[in-house]
Protein backbone atom coordinates (compact mmCIF):
# COMPACT_ATOMS: atom_id res chain seq x y z
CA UNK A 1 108.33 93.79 97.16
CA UNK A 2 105.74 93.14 94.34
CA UNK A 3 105.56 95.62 91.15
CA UNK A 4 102.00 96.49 90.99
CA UNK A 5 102.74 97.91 87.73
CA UNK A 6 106.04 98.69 85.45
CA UNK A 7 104.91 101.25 82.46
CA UNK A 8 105.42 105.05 81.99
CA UNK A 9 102.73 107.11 83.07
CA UNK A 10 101.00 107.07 79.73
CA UNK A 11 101.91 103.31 78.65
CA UNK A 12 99.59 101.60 75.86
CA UNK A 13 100.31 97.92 77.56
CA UNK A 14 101.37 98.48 81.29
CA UNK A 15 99.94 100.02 84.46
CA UNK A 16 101.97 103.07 85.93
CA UNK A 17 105.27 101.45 87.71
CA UNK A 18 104.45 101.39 91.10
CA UNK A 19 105.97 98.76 94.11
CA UNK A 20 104.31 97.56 97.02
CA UNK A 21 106.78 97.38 99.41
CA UNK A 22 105.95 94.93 102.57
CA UNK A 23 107.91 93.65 105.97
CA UNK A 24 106.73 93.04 109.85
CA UNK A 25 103.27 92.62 108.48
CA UNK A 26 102.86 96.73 107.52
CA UNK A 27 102.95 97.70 103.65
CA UNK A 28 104.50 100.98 102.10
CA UNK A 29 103.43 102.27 98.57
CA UNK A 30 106.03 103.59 96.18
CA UNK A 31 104.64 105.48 93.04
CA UNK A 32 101.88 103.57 91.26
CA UNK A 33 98.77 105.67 90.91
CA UNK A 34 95.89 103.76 88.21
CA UNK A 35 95.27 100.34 88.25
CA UNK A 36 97.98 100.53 89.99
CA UNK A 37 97.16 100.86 93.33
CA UNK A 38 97.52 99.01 96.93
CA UNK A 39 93.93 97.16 97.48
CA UNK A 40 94.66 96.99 100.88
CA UNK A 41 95.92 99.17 103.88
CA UNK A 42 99.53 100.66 103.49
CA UNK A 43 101.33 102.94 106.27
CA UNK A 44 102.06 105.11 103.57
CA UNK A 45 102.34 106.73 100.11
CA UNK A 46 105.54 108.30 98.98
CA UNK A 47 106.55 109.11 95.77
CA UNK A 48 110.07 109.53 93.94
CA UNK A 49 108.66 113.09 91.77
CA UNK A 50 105.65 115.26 93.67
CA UNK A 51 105.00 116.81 90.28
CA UNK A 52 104.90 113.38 88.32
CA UNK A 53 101.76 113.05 85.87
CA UNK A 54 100.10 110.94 88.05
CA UNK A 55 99.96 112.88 91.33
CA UNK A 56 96.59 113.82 91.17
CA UNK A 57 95.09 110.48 90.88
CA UNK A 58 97.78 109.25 93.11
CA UNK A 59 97.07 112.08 95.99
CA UNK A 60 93.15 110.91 95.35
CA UNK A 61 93.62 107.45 96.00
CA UNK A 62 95.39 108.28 98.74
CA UNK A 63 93.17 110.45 100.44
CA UNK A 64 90.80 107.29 100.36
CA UNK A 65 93.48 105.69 102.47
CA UNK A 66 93.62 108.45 104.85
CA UNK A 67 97.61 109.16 103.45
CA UNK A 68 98.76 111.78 101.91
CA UNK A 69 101.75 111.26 98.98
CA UNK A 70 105.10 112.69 100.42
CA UNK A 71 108.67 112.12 99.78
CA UNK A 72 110.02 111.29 103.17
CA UNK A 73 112.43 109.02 105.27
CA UNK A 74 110.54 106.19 106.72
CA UNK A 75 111.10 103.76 109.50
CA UNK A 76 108.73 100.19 109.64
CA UNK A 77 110.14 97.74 112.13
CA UNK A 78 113.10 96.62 110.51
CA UNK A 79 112.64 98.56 107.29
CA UNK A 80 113.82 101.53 106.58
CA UNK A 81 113.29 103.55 103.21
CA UNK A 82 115.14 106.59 102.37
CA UNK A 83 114.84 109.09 99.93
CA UNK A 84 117.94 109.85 98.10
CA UNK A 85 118.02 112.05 94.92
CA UNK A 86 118.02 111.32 91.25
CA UNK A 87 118.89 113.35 88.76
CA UNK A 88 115.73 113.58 86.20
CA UNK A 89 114.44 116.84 85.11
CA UNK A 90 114.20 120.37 86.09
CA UNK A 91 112.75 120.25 89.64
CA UNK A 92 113.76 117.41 92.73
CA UNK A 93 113.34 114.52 91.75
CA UNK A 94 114.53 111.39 94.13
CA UNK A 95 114.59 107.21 94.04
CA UNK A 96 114.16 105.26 97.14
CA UNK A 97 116.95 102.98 99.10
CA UNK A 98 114.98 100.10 100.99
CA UNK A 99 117.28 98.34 103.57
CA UNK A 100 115.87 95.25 105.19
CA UNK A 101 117.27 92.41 107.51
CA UNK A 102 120.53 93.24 105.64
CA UNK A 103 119.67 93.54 102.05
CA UNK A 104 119.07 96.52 100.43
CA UNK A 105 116.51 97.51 96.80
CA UNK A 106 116.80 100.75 94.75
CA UNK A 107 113.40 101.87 93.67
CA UNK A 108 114.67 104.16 90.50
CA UNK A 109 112.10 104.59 88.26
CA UNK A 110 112.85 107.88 86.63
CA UNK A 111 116.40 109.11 86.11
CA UNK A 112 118.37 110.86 83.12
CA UNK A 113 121.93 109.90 84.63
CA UNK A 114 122.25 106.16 86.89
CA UNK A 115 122.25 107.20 90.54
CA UNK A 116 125.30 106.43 92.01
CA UNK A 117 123.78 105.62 95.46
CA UNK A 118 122.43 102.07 93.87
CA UNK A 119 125.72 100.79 93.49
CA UNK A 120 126.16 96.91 94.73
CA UNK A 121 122.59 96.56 95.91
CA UNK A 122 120.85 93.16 96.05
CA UNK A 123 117.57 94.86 93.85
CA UNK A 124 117.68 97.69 91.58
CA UNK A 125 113.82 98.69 89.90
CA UNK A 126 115.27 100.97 87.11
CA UNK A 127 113.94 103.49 84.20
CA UNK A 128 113.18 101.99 81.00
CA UNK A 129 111.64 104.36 78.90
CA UNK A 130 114.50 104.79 76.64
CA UNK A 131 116.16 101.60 74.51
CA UNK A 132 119.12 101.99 72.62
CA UNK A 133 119.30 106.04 73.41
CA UNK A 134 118.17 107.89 76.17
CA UNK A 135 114.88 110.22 75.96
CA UNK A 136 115.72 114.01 76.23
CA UNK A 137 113.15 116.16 77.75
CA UNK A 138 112.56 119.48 75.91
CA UNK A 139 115.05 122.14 76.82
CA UNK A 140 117.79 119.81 77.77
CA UNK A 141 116.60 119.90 81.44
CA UNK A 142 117.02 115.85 81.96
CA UNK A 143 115.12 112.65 80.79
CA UNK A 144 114.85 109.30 80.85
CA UNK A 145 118.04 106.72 80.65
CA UNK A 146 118.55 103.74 77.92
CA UNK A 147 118.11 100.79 78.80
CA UNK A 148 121.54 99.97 77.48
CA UNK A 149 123.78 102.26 78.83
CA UNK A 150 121.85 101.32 82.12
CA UNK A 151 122.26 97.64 82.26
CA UNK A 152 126.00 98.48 81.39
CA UNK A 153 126.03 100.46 84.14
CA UNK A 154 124.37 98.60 86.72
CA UNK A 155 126.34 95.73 86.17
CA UNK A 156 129.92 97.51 86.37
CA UNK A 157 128.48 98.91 89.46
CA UNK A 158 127.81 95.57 91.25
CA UNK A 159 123.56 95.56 90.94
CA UNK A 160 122.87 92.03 92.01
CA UNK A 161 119.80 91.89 90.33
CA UNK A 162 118.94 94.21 87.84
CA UNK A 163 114.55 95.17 87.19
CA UNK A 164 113.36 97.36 84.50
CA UNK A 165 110.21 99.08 85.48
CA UNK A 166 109.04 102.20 83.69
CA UNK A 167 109.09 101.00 80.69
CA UNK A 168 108.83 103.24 77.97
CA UNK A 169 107.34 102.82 74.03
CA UNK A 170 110.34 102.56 72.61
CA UNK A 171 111.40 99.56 75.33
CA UNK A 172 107.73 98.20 73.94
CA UNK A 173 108.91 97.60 70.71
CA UNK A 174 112.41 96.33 71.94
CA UNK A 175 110.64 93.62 73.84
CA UNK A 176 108.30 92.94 70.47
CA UNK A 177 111.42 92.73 68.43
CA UNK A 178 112.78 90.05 70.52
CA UNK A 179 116.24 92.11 71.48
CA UNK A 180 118.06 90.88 74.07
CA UNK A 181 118.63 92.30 77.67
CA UNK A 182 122.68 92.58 78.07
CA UNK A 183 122.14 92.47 82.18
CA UNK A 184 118.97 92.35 83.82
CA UNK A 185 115.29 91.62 83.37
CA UNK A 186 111.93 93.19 82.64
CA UNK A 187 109.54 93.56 85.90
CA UNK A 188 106.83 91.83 85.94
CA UNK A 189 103.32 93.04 87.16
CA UNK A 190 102.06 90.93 90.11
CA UNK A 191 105.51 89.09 90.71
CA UNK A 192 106.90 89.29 93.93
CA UNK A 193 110.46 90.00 94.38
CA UNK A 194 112.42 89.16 97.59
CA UNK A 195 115.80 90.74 99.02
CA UNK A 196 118.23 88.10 99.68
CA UNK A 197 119.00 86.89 103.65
């Protein structure tokens, strides 16, 4: 699993969080969209929000591939990725649950309240757009999690390992300030992150 990118859609320092998810020698692309995009050929494109601010560019750059962006169940070899939902804003909105030669990754980008389903997995890619308090979307119809309450929660949970990705301005000037992550890590763009065997 590599992060090909880890900001919000609109980030002034990252590319748009986006993993490249590969096993058995096929690839599958989660999110992304931008700079942050698969260079090479991926079995397919699916996405955790089909109205995300990025689907356009992300449904072009598909289209090069000959893919089209879907939120779907897939099977590759001994991979499977599932679609499970999160709750986030007004409309469906959904994470992903990789399972793979017995370890399983949450890919969680985008979610007001921490999706239960990621409990005790190896990986966890979560939402960091919000620091100390979570982001409210106009109209109380969801958001974006803190940081914070997230790492508390992943960690009382059983998250092995703990990713932010989707990080969000006012995680930038966390991570300026030198604050201190209570469980987890920041993602990394390029680094490549492996389930345990």
């Amino acid at each position: 699993m590599t992060l090909l990118g880890v900001g919000a859609a609109a980030s002034p320092r990252f590319r748009p969080a986006g993993l490249l998810v590969e096993a058995g020698g096929r690839a599958v692309m989660l999110d992304g969209g931008g700079d942050a995009s698969p260079s090479g050929p991926v079995a397919a494109w699916l996405v955790c929000d089909p109205r995300c601010e990025l689907i356009a560019d992300i449904r072009r750059r598909a289209g090069a591939l000959g893919l089209r962006p879907a939120v779907e169940a897939l099977r590759l070899g001994a991979l499977t990725v599932t679609p499970l939902p999160v709750a986030h804003t007004s409309h469906p909105a959904y994470g992903y649950l990789l399972e793979y030669g017995g370890g399983t990754a949450a890919w969680a980008p985008e979610f007001w309240e921490f999706p239960g389903w990621a409990a005790g997995v190896d990986v966890m890619f979560a939402d960091a757009a919000g620091w100390r308090r979570p982001i409210r979307f106009a109209g109380g119809v969801g958001g974006h999690a803190a940081v914070l309450d997230t790492a508390a929660r992943a960690r009382a949970l059983g998250v092995g390992r703990l990713v932010f990705a989707h990080v969000g301005r006012p995680s930038i000037r966390a991570i300026d300030a030198g604050e201190p992550l209570p469980f987890g890590e920041w993602g990394v763009e390029g680094r490549a992150y492996r389930l345990p065997r």
